[in-house]
Protein backbone atom coordinates (compact mmCIF):
# COMPACT_ATOMS: atom_id res chain seq x y z
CA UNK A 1 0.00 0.00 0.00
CA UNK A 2 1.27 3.47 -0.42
CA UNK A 3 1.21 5.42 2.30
CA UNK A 4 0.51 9.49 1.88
CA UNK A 5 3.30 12.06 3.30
CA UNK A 6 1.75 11.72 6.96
CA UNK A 7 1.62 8.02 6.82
CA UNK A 8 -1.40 7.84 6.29
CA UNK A 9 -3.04 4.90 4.06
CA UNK A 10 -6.73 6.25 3.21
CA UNK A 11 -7.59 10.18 1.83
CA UNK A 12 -10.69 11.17 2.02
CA UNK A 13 -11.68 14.97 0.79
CA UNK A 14 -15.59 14.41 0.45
CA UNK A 15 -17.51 17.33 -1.63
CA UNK A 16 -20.58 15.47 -1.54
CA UNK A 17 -19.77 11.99 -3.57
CA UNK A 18 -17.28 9.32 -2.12
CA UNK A 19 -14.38 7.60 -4.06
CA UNK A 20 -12.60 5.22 -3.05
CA UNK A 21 -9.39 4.68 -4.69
CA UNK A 22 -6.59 1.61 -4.28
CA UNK A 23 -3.26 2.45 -5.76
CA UNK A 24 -0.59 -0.93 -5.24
CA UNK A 25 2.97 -1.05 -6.00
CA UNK A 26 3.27 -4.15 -7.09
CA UNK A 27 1.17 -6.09 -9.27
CA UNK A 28 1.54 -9.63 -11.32
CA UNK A 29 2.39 -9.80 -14.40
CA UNK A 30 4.84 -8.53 -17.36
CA UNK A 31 5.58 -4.52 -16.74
CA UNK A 32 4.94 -3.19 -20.07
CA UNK A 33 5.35 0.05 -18.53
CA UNK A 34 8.39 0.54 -16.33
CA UNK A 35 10.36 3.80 -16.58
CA UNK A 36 13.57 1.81 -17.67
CA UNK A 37 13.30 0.25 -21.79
CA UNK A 38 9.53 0.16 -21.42
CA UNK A 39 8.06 -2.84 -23.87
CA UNK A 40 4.80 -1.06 -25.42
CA UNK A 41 4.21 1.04 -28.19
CA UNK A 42 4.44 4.69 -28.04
CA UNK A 43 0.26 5.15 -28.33
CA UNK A 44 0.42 2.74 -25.72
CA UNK A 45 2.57 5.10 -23.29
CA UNK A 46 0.13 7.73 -25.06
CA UNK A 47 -2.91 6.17 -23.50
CA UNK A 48 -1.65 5.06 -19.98
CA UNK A 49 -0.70 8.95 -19.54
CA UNK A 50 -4.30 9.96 -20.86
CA UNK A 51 -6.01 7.86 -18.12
CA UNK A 52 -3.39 8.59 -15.38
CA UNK A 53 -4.41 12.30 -16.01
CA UNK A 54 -7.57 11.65 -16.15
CA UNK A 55 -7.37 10.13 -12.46
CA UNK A 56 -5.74 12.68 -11.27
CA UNK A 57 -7.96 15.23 -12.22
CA UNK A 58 -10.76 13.11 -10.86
CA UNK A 59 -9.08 12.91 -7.26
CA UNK A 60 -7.74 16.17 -6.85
């Protein structure tokens, strides 16, 4: 689990609707995606930025 700066483990900054949101730093499989001679195509690195955005705008 990744803990927040205050060690904390769960955020919550309600305006009316709860999310709930896991984030893991490890997970099975091939990484496709690591920072170091990532295996995907470049639309692929493309999309996995479009939704991380999109997360982040939903969350902050």
């Amino acid at each position: 689990m990744i803990h927040t700066k205050d060690g904390k483990t769960f955020v919550n900054r309600n305006k009316g609707i709860d999310y709930c949101y896991a984030i893991f730093d490890i997970l099975p499989g091939k990484d496709k995606y690591s920072w170091i001679n990532p295996d995907c195509r470049k639309s692929d690195l493309k999309n996995a930025g479009s939704v991380l955005a999109k997360c982040h705008n939903r969350i902050v």
